[in-house]
Protein backbone atom coordinates (compact mmCIF):
# COMPACT_ATOMS: atom_id res chain seq x y z
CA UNK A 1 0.00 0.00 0.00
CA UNK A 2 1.18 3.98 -0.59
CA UNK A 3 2.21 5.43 2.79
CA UNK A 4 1.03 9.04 3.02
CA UNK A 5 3.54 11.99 3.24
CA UNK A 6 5.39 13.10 6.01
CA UNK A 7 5.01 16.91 7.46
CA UNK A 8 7.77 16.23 9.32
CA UNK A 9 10.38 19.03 8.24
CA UNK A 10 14.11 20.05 8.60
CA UNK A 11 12.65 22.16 11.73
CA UNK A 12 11.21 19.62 13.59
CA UNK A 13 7.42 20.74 13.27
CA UNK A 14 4.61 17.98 14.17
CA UNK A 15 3.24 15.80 11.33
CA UNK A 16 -0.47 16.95 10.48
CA UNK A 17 -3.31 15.48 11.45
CA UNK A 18 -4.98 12.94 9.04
CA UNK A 19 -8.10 11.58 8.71
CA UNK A 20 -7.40 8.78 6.94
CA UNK A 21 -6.89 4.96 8.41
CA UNK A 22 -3.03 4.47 9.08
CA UNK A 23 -1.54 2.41 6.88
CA UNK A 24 -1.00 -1.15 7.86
CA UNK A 25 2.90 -2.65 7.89
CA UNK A 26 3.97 -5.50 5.20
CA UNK A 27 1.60 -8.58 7.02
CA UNK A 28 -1.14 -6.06 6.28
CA UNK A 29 -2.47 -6.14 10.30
CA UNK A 30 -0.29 -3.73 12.07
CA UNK A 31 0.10 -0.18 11.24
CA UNK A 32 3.24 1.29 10.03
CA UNK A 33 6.02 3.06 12.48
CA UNK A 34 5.82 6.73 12.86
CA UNK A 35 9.07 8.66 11.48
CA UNK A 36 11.70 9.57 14.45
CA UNK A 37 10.93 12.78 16.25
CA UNK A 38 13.21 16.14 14.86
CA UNK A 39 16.95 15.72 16.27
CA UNK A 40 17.39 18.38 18.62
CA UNK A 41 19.17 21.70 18.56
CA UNK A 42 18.95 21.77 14.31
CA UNK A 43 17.68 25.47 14.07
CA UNK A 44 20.71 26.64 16.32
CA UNK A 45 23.46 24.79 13.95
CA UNK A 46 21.25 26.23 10.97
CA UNK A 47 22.01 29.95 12.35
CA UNK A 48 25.32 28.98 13.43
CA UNK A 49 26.13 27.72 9.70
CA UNK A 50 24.52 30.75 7.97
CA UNK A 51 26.65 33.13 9.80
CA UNK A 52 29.57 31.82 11.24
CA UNK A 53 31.04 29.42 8.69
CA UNK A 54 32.98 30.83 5.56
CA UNK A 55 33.41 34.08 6.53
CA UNK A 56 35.78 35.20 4.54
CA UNK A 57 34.18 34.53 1.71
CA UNK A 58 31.33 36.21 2.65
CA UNK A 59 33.38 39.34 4.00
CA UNK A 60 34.56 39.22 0.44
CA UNK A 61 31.18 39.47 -1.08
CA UNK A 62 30.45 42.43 1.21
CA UNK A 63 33.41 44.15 -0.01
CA UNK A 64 32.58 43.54 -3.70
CA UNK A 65 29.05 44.47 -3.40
CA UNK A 66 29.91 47.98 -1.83
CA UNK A 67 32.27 49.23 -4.27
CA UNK A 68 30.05 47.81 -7.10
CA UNK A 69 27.13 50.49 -4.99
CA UNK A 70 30.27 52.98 -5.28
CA UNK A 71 31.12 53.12 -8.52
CA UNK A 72 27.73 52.60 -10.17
CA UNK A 73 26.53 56.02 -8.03
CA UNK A 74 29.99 57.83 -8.73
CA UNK A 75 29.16 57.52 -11.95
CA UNK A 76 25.94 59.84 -11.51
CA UNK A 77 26.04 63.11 -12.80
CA UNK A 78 25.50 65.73 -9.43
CA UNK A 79 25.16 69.14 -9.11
CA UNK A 80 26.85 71.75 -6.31
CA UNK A 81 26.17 75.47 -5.81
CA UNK A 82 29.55 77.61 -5.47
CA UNK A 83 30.33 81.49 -5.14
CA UNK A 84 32.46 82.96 -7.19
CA UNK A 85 33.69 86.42 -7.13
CA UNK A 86 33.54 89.41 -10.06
CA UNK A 87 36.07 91.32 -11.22
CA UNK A 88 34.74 94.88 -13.42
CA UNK A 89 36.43 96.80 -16.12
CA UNK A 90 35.47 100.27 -15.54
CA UNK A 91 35.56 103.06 -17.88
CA UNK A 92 38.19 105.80 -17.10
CA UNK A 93 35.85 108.88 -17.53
CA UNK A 94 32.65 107.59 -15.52
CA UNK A 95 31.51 106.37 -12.42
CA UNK A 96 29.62 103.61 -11.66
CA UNK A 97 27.11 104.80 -8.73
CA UNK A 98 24.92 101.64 -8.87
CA UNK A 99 25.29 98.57 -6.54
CA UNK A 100 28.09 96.36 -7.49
CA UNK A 101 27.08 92.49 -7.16
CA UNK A 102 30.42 90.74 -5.53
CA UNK A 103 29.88 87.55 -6.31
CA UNK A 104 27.46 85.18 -8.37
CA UNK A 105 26.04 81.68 -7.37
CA UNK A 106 26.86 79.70 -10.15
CA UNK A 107 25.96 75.72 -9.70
CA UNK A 108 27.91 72.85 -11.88
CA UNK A 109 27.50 69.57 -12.73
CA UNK A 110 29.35 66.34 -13.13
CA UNK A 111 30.35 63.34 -11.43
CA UNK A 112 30.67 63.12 -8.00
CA UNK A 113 33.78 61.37 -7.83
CA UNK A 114 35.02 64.92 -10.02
CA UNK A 115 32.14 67.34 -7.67
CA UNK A 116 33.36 66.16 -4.16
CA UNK A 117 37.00 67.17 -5.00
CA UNK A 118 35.88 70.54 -6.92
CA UNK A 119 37.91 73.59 -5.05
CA UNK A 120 35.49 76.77 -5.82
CA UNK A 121 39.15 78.49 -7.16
CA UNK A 122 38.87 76.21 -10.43
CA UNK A 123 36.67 78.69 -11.53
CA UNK A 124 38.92 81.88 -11.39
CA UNK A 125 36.68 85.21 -11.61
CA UNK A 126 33.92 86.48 -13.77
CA UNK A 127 35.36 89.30 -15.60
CA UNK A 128 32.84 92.13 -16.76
CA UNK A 129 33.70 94.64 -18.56
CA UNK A 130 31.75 98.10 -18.47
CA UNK A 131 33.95 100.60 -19.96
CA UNK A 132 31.68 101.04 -22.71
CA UNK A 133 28.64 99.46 -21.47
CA UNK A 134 25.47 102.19 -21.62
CA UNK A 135 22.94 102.67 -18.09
CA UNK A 136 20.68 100.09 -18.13
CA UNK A 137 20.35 96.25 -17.42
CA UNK A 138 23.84 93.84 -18.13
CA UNK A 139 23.57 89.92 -18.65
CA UNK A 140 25.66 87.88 -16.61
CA UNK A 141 25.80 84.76 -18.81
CA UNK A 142 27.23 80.97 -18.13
CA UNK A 143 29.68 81.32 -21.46
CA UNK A 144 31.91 84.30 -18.55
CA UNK A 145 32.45 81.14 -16.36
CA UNK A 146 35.43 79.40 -17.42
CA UNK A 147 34.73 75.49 -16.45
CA UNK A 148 37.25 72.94 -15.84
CA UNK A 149 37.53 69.75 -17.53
CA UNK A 150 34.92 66.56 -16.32
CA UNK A 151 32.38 69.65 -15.45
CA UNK A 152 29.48 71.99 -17.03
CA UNK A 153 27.71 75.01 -15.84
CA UNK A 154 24.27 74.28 -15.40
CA UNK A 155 23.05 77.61 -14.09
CA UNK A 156 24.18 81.23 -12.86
CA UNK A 157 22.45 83.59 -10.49
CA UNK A 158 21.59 86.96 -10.42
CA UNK A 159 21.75 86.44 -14.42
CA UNK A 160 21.47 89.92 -14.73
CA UNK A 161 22.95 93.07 -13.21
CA UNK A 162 21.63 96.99 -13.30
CA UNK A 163 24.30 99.56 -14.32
CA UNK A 164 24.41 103.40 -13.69
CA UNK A 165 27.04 105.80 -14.65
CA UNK A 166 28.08 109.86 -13.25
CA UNK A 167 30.24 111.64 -14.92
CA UNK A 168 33.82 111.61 -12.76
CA UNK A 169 35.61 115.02 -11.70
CA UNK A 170 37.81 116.21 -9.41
CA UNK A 171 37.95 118.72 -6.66
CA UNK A 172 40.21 120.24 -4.17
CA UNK A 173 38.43 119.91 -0.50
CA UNK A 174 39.97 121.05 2.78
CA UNK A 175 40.89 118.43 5.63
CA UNK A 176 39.58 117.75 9.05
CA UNK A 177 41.49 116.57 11.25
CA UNK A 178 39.01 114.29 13.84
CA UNK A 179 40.05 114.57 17.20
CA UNK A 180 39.10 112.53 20.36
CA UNK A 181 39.99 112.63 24.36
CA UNK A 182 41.30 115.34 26.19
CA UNK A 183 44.62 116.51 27.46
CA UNK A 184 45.61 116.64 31.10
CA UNK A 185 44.00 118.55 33.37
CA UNK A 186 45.08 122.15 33.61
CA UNK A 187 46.02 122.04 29.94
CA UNK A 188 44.51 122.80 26.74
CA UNK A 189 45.01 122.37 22.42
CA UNK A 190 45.64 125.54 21.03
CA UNK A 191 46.11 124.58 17.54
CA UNK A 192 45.28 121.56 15.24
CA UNK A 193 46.76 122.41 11.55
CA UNK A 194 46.97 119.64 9.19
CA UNK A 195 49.73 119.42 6.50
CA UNK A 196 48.73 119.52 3.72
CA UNK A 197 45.52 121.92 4.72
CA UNK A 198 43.45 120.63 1.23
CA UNK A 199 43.87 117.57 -0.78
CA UNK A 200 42.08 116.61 -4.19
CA UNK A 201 39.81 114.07 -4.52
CA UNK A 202 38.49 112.14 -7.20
CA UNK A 203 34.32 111.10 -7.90
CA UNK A 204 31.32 110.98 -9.14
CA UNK A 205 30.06 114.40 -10.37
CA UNK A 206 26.81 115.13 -7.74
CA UNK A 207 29.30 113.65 -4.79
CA UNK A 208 32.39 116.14 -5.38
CA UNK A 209 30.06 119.01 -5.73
CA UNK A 210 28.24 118.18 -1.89
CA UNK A 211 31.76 117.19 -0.69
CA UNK A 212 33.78 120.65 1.51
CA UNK A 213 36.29 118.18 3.27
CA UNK A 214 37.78 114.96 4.09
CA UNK A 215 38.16 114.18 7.18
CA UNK A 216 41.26 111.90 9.23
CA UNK A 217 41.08 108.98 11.45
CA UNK A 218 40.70 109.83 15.22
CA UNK A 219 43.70 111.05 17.02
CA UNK A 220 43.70 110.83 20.57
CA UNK A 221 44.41 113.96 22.67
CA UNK A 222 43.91 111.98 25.87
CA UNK A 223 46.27 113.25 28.69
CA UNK A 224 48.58 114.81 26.72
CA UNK A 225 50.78 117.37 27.97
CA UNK A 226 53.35 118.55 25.19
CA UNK A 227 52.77 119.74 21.52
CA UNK A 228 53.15 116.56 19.22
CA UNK A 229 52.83 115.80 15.32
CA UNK A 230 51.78 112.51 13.84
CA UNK A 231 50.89 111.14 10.57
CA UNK A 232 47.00 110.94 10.48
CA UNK A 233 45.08 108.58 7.63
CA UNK A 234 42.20 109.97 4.94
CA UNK A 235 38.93 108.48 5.26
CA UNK A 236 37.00 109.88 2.33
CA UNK A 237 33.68 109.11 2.19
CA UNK A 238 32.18 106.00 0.00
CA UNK A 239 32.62 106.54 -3.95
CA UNK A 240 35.36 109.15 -3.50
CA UNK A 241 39.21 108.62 -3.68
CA UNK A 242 42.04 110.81 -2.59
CA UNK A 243 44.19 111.69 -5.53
CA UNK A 244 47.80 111.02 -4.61
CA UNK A 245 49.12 110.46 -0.67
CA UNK A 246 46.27 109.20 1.40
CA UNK A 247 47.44 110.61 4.60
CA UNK A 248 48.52 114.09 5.67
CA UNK A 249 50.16 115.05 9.00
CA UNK A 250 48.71 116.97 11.67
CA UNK A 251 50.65 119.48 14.10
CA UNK A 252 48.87 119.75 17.55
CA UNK A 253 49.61 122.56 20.25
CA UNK A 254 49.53 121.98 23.68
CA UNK A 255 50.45 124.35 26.54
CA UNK A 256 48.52 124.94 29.58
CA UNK A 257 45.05 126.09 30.09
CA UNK A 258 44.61 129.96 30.90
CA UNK A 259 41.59 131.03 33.01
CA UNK A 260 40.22 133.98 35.08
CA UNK A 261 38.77 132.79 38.23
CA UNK A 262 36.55 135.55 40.25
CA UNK A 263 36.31 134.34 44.41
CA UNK A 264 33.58 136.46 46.46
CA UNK A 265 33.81 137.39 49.90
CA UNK A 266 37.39 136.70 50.87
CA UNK A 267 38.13 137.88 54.62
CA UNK A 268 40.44 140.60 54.95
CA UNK A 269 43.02 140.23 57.88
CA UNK A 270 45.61 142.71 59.36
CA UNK A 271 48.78 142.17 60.17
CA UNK A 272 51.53 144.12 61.48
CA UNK A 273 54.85 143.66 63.98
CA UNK A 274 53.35 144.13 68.15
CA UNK A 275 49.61 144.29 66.71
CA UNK A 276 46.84 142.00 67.95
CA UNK A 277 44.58 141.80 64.99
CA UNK A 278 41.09 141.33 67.16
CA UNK A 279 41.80 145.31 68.44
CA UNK A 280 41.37 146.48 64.74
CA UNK A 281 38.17 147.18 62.61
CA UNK A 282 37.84 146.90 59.10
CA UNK A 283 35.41 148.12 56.47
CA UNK A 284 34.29 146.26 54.26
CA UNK A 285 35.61 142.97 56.19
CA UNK A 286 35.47 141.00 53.02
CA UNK A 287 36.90 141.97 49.41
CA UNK A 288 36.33 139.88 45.66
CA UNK A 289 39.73 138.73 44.25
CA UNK A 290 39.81 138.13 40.70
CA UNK A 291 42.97 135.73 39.61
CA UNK A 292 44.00 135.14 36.42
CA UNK A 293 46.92 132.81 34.98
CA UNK A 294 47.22 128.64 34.20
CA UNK A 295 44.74 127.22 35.45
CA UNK A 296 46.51 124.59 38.39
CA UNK A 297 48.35 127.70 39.47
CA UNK A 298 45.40 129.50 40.10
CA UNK A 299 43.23 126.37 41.59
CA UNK A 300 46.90 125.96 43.75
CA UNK A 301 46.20 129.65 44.72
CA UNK A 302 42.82 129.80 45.51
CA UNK A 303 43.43 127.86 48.70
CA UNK A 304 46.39 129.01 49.95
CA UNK A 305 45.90 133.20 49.62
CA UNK A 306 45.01 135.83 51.74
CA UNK A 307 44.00 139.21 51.49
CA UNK A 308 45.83 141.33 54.14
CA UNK A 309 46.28 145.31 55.07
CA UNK A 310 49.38 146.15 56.94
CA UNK A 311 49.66 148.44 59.40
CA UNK A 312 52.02 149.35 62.85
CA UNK A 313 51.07 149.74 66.66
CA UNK A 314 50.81 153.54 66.56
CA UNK A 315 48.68 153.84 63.11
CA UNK A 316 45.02 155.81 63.80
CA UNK A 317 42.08 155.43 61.88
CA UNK A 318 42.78 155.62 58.32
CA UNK A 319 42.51 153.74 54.94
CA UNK A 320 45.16 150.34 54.21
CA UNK A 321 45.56 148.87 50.80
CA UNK A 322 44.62 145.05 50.44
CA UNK A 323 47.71 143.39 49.15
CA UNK A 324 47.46 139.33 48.32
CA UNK A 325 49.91 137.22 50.73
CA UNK A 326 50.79 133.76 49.23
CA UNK A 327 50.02 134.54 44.97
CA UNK A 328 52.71 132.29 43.31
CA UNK A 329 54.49 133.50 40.11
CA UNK A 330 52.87 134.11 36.73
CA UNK A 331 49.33 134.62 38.52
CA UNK A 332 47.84 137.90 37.90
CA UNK A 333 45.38 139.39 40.42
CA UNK A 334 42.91 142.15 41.00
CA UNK A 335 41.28 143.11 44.19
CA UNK A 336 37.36 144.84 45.01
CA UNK A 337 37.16 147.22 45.98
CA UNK A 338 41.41 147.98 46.45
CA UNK A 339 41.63 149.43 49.57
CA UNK A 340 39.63 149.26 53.16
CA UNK A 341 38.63 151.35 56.22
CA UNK A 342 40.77 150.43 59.44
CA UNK A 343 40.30 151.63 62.90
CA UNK A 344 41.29 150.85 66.60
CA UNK A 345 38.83 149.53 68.58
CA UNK A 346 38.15 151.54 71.68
């Protein structure tokens, strides 16, 4: 008799249920013996075989089948953006006054293997050339790109530029010379005078005619005592250039600060050899003192002065001029009213 088909497989699963009668051995009374149960342990040395044995082999497979994926996409055309800077030709009797553009966006395209070794410098400059280019709009084409070998241009932007001329002239303008800080204390600058005092510069025709002066990068005054020269740089405004040296120098005089300092009600005090001061009256007791000279002198004299009368032990009633005790050299002084009232007190 047939015997039926086994669902025993590799993986050990149970035979299916049947139905059917089981079929009977050879002497046709007993039935046939059921196939031996799965041999343990056969899905673990199916993993272990699938991964762990030839392994260099497959390693090698792994190897070949990435650098096949390599090549086959290095062989793709890509595209990268880049910038790339412009160079003008500019005409020698005009201006341009419009916005220059910088630099353009252009994007290329090629292989990668020849894009992701590209150096933006491969493509030089764009070179445009206005000296006899009329106001208006200018194209800014992909034929002013010069591309290396193994790659095109595929696109450029801005592809177009606006362009606006002014006639150029000249103009002789006076300098100005910018000054910051202050000197020391007590003294003063007397004179800034640059050297050259004008200098000609070079524009467009409405900028010159607004332009009076050019002025110099700061100079610093800060706690200076002593007059001093130094070399001082242009800074013209934007679309104008200095014709010839761009710097002048500037001569700066320093010498100390002269004031006139008026002091009210300063107390008048007599003095005299053998003479006690509280035995005296004076009229007006107080006097204004007007001082004039540098100015620490006369902030050194303020506080150190005194407005006196002398007189002697037998002098009467009568009228003393003020004279200033303790006024230092080169400090001028006047006294209100000059002279005072002075009597003995009885």
């Amino acid at each position: 008799m047939r015997q039926r088909s086994q669902t025993i497989g590799t993986l050990g699963r149970a035979p299916a249920r049947s139905s059917r009668a089981p079929s009977l051995g050879p002497d046709m009374q007993s039935p046939a013996a059921a196939p031996p149960p799965p041999e343990k342990g056969a899905i673990r040395r199916w993993l272990h075989g699938a991964f762990a044995e030839n392994l260099g082999l497959k390693f090698l497979s792994m190897v070949l089948a990435v650098t096949v994926f390599l090549l086959v996409n290095d062989d793709k055309a890509r595209e990268i953006t880049v910038r790339v800077p412009v160079a003008y030709s500019l005409p020698d009797d005009r201006v341009l006054v419009s916005e220059r553009i910088e630099e353009v966006k252009v994007t290329i395209k090629g292989p990668w293997r020849r894009l992701r070794k590209f150096d933006e410098k491969e493509l030089g400059r764009i070179s445009i050339d206005l000296r006899n280019a009329p106001n208006g709009e200018i194209a800014i084409t992909p034929d002013m790109v010069q591309a290396p070998a193994g790659v095109s241009i595929a696109s450029i932007s801005p592809r177009s530029m606006r362009v606006a001329f002014d006639k150029r002239t000249e103009k002789l303008v006076e300098v100005l010379p910018a000054i910051a800080g202050r000197p020391q204390h007590g003294y003063i600058a007397l004179e800034i005078k640059p050297s050259p005092p004008t200098v000609k510069v070079r524009g467009a025709e409405k900028l010159i005619a607004a332009l009076t002066s050019v002025r110099t990068r700061e100079i610093s005054l800060e706690s200076r005592t002593e007059t001093f020269a130094t070399p001082a740089q242009l800074v013209p405004p934007d679309g104008i250039e200095v014709v010839g040296a761009d710097s002048v120098t500037i001569h700066i005089q320093i010498d100390e600060e002269l004031v006139t300092r008026k002091i009210p009600d300063v107390a008048v005090a007599v003095k005299g050899e053998g003479v006690d001061p509280a035995k005296w009256r004076i009229s007006p007791r107080q006097v204004e003192v007007t001082l004039t000279g540098a100015l620490l002198a006369v902030e050194k004299t303020k506080g150190a002065m005194t407005p006196v009368v002398r007189i002697t032990a037998t002098d009467k009633a009568r009228e003393g001029e003020v004279m200033i005790e303790g006024l230092p050299p080169g400090v001028g002084v006047r006294i209100s009213p000059e002279r005072v009232k002075i009597a003995p007190i009885k």
